[in-house]
PDB file of N, CA and C in Angstrom:
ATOM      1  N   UNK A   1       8.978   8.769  11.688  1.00  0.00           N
ATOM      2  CA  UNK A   1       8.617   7.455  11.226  1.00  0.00           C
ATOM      3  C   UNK A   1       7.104   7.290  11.167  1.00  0.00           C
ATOM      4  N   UNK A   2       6.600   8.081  11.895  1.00  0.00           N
ATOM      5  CA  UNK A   2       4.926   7.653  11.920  1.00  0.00           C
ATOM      6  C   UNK A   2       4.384   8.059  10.613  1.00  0.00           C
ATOM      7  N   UNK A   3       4.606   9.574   9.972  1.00  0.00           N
ATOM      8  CA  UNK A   3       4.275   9.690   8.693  1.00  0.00           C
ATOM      9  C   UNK A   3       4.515   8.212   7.803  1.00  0.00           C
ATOM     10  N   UNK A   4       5.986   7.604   7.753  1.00  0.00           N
ATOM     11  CA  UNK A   4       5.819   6.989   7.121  1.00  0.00           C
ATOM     12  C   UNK A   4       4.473   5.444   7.111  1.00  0.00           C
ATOM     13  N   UNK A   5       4.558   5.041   8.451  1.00  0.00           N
ATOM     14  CA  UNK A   5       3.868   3.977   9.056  1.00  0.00           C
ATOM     15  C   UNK A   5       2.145   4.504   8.432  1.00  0.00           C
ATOM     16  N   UNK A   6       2.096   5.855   8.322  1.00  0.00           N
ATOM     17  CA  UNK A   6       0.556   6.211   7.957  1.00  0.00           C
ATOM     18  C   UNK A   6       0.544   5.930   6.058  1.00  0.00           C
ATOM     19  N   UNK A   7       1.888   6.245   5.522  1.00  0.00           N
ATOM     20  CA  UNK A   7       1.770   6.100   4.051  1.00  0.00           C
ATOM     21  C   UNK A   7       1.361   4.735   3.712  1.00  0.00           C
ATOM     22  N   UNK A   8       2.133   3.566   4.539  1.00  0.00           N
ATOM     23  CA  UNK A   8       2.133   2.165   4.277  1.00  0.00           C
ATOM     24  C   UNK A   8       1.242   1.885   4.609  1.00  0.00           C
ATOM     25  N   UNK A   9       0.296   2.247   5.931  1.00  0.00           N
ATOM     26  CA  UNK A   9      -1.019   1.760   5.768  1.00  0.00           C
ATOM     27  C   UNK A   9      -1.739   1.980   4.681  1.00  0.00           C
ATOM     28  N   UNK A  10      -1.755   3.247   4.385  1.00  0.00           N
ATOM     29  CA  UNK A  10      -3.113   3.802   3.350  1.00  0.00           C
ATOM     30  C   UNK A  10      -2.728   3.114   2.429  1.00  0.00           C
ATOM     31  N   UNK A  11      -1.431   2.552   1.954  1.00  0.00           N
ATOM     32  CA  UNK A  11      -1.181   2.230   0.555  1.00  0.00           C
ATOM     33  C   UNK A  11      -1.295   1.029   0.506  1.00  0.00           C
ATOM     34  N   UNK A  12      -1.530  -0.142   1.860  1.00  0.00           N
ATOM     35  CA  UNK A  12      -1.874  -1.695   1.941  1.00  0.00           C
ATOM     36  C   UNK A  12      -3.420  -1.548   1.931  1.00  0.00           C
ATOM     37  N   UNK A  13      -3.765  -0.116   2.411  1.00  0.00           N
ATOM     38  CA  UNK A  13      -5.570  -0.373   2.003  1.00  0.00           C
ATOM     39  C   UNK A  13      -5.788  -0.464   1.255  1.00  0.00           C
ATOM     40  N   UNK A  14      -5.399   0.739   0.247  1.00  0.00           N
ATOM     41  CA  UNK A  14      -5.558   0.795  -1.133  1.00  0.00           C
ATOM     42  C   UNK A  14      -5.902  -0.826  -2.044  1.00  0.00           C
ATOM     43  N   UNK A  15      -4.416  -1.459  -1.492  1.00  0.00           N
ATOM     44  CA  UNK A  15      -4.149  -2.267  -2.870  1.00  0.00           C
ATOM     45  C   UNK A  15      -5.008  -3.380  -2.160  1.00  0.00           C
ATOM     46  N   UNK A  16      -5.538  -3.305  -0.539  1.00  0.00           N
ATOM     47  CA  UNK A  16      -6.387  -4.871  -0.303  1.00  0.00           C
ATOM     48  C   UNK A  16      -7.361  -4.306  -0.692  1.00  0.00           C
ATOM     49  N   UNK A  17      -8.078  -3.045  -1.007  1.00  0.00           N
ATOM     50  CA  UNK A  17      -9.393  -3.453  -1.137  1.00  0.00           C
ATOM     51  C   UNK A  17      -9.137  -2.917  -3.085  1.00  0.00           C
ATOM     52  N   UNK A  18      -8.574  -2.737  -3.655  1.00  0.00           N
ATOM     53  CA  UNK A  18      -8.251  -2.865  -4.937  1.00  0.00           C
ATOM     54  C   UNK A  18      -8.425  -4.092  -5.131  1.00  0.00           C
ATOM     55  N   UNK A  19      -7.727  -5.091  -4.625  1.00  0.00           N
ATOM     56  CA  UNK A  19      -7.455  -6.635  -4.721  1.00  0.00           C
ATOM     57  C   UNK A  19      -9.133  -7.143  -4.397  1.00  0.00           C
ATOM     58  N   UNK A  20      -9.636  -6.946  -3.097  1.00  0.00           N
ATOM     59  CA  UNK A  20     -11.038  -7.241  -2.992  1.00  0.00           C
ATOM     60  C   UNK A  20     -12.076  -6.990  -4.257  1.00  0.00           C
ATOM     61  N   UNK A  21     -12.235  -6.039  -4.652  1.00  0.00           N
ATOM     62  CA  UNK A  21     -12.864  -5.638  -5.477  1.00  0.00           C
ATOM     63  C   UNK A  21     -12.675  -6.280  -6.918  1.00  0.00           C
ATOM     64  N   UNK A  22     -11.413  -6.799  -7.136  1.00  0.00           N
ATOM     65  CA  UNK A  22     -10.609  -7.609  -7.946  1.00  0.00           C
ATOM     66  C   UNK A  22     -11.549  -9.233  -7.304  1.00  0.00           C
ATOM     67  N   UNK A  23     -11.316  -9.168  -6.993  1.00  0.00           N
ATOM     68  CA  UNK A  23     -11.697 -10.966  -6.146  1.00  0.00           C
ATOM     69  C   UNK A  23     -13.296 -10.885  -6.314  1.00  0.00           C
ATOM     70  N   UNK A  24     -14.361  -9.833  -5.793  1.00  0.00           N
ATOM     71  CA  UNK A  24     -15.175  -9.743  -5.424  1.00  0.00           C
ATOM     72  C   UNK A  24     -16.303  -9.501  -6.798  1.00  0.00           C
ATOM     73  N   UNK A  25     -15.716  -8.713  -7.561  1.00  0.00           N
ATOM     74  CA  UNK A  25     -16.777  -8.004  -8.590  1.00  0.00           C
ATOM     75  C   UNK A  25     -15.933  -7.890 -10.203  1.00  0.00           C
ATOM     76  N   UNK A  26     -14.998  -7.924 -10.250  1.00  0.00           N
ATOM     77  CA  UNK A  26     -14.058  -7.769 -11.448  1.00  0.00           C
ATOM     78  C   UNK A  26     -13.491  -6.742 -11.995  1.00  0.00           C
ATOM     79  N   UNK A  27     -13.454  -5.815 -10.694  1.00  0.00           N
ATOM     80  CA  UNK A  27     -13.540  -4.369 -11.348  1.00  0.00           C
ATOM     81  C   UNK A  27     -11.985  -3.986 -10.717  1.00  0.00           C
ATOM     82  N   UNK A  28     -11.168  -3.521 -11.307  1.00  0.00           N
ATOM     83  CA  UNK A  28     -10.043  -3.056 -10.672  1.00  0.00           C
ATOM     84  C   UNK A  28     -10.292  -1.184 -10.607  1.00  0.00           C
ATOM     85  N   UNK A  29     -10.524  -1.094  -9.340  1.00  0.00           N
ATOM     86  CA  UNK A  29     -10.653   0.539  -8.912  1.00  0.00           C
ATOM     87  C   UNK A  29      -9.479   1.278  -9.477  1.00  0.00           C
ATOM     88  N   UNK A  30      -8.471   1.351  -9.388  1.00  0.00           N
ATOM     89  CA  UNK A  30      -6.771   1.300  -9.805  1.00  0.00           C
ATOM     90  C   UNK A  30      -6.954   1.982 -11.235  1.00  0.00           C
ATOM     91  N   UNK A  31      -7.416   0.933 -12.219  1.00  0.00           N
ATOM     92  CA  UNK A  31      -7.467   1.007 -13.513  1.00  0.00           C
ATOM     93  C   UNK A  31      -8.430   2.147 -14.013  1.00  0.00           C
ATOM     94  N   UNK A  32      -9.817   2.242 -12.848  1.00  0.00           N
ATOM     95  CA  UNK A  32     -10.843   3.183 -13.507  1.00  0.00           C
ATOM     96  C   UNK A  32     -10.648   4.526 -13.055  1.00  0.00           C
ATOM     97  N   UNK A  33      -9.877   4.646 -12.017  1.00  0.00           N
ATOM     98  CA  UNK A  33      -8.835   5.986 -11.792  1.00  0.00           C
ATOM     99  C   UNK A  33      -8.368   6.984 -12.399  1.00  0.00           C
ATOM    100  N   UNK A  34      -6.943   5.782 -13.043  1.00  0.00           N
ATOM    101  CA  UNK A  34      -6.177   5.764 -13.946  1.00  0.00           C
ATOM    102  C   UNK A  34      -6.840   6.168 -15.308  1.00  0.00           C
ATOM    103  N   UNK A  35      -7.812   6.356 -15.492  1.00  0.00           N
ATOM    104  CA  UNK A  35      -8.439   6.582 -16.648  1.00  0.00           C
ATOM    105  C   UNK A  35      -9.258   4.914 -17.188  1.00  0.00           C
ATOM    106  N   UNK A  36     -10.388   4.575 -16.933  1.00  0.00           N
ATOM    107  CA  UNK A  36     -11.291   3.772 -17.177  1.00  0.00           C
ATOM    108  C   UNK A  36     -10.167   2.978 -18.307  1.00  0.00           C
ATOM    109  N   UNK A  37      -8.871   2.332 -17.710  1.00  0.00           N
ATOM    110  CA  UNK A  37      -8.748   1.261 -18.441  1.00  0.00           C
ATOM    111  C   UNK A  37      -9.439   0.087 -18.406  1.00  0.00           C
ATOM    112  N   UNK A  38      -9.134  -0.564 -18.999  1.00  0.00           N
ATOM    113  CA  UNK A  38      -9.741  -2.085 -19.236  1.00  0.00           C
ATOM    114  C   UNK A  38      -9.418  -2.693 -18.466  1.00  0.00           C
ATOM    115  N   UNK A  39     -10.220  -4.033 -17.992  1.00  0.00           N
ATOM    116  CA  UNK A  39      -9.584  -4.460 -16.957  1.00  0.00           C
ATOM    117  C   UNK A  39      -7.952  -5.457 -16.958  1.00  0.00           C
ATOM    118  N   UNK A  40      -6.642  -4.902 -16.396  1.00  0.00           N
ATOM    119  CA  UNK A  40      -5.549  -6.023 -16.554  1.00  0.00           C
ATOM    120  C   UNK A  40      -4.528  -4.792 -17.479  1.00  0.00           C
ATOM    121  N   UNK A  41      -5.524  -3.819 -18.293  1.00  0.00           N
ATOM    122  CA  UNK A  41      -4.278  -2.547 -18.820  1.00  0.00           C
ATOM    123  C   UNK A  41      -3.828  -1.752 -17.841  1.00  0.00           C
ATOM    124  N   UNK A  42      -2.857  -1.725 -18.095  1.00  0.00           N
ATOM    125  CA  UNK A  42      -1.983  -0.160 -17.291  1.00  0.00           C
ATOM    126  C   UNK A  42      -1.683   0.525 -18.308  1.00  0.00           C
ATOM    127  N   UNK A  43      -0.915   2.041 -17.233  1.00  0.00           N
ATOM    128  CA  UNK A  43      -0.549   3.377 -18.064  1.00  0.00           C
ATOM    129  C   UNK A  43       0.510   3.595 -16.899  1.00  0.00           C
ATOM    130  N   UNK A  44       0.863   4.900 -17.283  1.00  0.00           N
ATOM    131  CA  UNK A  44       2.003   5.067 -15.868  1.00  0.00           C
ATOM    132  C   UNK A  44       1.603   5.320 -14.818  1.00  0.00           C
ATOM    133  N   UNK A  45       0.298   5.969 -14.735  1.00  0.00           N
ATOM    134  CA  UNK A  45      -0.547   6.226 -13.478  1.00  0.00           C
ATOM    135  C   UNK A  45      -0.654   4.955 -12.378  1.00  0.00           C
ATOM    136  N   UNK A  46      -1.622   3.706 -13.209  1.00  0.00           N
ATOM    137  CA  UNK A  46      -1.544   2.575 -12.896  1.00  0.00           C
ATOM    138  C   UNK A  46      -0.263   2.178 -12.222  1.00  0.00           C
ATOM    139  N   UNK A  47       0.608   1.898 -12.912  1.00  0.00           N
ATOM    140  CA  UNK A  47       1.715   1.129 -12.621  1.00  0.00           C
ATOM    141  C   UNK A  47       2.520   1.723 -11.223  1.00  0.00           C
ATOM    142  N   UNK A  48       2.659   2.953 -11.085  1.00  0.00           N
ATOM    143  CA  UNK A  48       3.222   3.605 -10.487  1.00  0.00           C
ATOM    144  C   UNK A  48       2.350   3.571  -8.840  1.00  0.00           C
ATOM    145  N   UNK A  49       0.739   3.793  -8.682  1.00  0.00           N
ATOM    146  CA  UNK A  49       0.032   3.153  -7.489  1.00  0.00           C
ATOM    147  C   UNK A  49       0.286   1.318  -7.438  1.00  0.00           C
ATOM    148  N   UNK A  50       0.627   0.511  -8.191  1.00  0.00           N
ATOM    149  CA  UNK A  50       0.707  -0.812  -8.112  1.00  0.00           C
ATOM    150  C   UNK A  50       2.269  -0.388  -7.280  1.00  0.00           C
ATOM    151  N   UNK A  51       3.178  -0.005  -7.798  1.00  0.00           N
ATOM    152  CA  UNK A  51       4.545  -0.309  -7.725  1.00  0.00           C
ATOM    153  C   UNK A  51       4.339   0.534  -5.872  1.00  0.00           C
ATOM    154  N   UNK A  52       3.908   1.059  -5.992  1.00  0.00           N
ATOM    155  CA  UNK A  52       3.614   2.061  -4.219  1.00  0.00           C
ATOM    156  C   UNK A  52       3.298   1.239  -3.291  1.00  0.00           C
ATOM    157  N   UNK A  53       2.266   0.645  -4.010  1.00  0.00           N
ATOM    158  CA  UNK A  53       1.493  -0.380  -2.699  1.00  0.00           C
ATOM    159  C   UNK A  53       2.370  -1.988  -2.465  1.00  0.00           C
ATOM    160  N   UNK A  54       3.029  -2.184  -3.222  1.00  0.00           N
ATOM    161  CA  UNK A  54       4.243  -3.509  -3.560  1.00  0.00           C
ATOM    162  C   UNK A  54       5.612  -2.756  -2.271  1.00  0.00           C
ATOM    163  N   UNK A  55       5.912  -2.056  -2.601  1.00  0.00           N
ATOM    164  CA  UNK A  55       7.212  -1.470  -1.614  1.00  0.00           C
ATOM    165  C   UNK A  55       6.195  -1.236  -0.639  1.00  0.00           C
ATOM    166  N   UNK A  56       5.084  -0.572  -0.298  1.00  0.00           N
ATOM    167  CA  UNK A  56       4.711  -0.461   0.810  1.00  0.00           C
ATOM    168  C   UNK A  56       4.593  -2.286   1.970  1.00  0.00           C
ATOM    169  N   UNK A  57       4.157  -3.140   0.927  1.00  0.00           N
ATOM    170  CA  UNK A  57       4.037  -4.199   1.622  1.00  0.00           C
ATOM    171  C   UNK A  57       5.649  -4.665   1.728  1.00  0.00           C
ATOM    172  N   UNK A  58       6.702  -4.316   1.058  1.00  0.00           N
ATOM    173  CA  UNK A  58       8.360  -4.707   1.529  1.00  0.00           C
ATOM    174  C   UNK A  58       8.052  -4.007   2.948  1.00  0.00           C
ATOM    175  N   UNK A  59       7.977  -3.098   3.319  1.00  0.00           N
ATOM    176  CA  UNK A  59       8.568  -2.164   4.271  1.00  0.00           C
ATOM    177  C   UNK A  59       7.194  -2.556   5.406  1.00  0.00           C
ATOM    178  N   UNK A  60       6.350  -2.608   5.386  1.00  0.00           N
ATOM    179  CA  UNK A  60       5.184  -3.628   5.887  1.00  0.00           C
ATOM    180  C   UNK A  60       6.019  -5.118   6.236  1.00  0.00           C
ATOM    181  N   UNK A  61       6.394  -6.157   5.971  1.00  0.00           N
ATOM    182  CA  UNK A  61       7.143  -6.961   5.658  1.00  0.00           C
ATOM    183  C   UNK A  61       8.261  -7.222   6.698  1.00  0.00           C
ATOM    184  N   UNK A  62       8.982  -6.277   5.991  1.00  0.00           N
ATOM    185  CA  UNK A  62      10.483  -5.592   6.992  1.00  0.00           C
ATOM    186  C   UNK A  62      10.405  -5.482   8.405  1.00  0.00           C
ATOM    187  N   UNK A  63       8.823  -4.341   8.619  1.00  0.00           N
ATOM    188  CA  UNK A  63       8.619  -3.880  10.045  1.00  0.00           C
ATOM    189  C   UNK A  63       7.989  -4.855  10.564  1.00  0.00           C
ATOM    190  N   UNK A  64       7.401  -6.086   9.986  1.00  0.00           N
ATOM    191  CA  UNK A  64       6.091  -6.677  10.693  1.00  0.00           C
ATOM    192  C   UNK A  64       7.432  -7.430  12.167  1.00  0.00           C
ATOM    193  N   UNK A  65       8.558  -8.074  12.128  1.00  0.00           N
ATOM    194  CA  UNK A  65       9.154  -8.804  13.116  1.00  0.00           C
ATOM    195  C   UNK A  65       8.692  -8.227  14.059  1.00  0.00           C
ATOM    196  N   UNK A  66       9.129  -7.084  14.211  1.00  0.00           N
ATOM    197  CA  UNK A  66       9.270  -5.623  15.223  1.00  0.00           C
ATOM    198  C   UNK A  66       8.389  -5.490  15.875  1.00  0.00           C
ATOM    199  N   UNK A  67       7.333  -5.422  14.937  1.00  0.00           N
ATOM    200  CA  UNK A  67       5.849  -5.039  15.280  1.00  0.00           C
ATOM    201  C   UNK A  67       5.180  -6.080  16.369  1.00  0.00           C
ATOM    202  N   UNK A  68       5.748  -7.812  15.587  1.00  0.00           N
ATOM    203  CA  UNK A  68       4.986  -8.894  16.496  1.00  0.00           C
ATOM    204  C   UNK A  68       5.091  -9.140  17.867  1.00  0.00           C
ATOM    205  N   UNK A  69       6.707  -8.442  17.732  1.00  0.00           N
ATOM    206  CA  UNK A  69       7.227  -8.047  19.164  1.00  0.00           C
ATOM    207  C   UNK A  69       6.557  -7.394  20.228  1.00  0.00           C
ATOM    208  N   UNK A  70       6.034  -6.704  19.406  1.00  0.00           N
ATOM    209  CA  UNK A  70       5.704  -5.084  20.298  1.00  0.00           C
ATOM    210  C   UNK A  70       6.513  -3.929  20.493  1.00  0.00           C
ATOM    211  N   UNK A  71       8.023  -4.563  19.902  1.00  0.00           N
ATOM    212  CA  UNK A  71       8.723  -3.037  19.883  1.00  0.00           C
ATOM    213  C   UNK A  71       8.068  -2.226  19.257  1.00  0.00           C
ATOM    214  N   UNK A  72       8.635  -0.626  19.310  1.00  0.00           N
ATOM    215  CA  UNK A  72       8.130   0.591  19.367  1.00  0.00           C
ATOM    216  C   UNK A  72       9.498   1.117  18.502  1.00  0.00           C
ATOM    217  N   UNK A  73       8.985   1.979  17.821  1.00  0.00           N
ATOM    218  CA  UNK A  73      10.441   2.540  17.838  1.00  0.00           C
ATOM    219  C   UNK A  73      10.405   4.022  18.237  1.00  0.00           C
ATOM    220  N   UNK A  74      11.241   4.180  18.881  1.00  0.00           N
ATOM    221  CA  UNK A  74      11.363   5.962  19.194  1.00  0.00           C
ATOM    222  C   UNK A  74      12.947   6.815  19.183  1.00  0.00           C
ATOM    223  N   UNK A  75      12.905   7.911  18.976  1.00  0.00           N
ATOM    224  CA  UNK A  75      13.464   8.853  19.270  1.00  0.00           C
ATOM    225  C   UNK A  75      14.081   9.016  20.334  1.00  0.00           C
ATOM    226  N   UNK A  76      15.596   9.637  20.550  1.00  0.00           N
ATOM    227  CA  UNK A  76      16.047   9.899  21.674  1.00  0.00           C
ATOM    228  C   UNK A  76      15.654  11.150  21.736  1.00  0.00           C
ATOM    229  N   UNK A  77      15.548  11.941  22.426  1.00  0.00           N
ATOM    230  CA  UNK A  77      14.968  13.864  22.836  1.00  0.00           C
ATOM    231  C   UNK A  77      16.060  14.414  24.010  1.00  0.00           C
ATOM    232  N   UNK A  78      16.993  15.210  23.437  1.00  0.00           N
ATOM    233  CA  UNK A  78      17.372  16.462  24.241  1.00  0.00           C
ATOM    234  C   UNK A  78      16.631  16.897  24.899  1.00  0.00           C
ATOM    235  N   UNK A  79      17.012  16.244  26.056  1.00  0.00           N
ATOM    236  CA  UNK A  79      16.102  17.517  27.265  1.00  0.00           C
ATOM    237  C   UNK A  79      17.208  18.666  28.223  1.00  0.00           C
TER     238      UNK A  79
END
């Protein structure tokens, strides 16, 4: 599970400071990636990091109850 917990971070960074940079200067990082679209065009490249960082925040979302808790989640181990 931690791999995954490391994907969903990187991919809520991604899209907050995508979004910042969006808010901040007008520039969507995402798009100039993707091949210096314009700003607000996509391609499949685009769409496909948008659609990553969207399920990452479901599953972000999902886990946050858990999280506020402080549960943990772990593994049982054969010893």
């Amino acid at each position: 599970m931690k791999k995954l917990d490391l994907a969903v971070l990187a991919l809520l960074i991604v899209g907050g400071l995508n979004w910042g940079l969006v808010g901040i200067a007008k520039f969507d990082l995402v798009a100039a990636l993707a091949g210096g679209l314009e700003f607000g065009e996509t391609n499949w490249f685009s769409r496909a990091v948008y659609c990553l960082v969207g399920a990452a925040a479901v599953v972000a979302l999902i886990r946050l109850p858990a999280v506020a808790r402080g549960e943990q989640r772990t593994t049982a181990h054969a010893h």
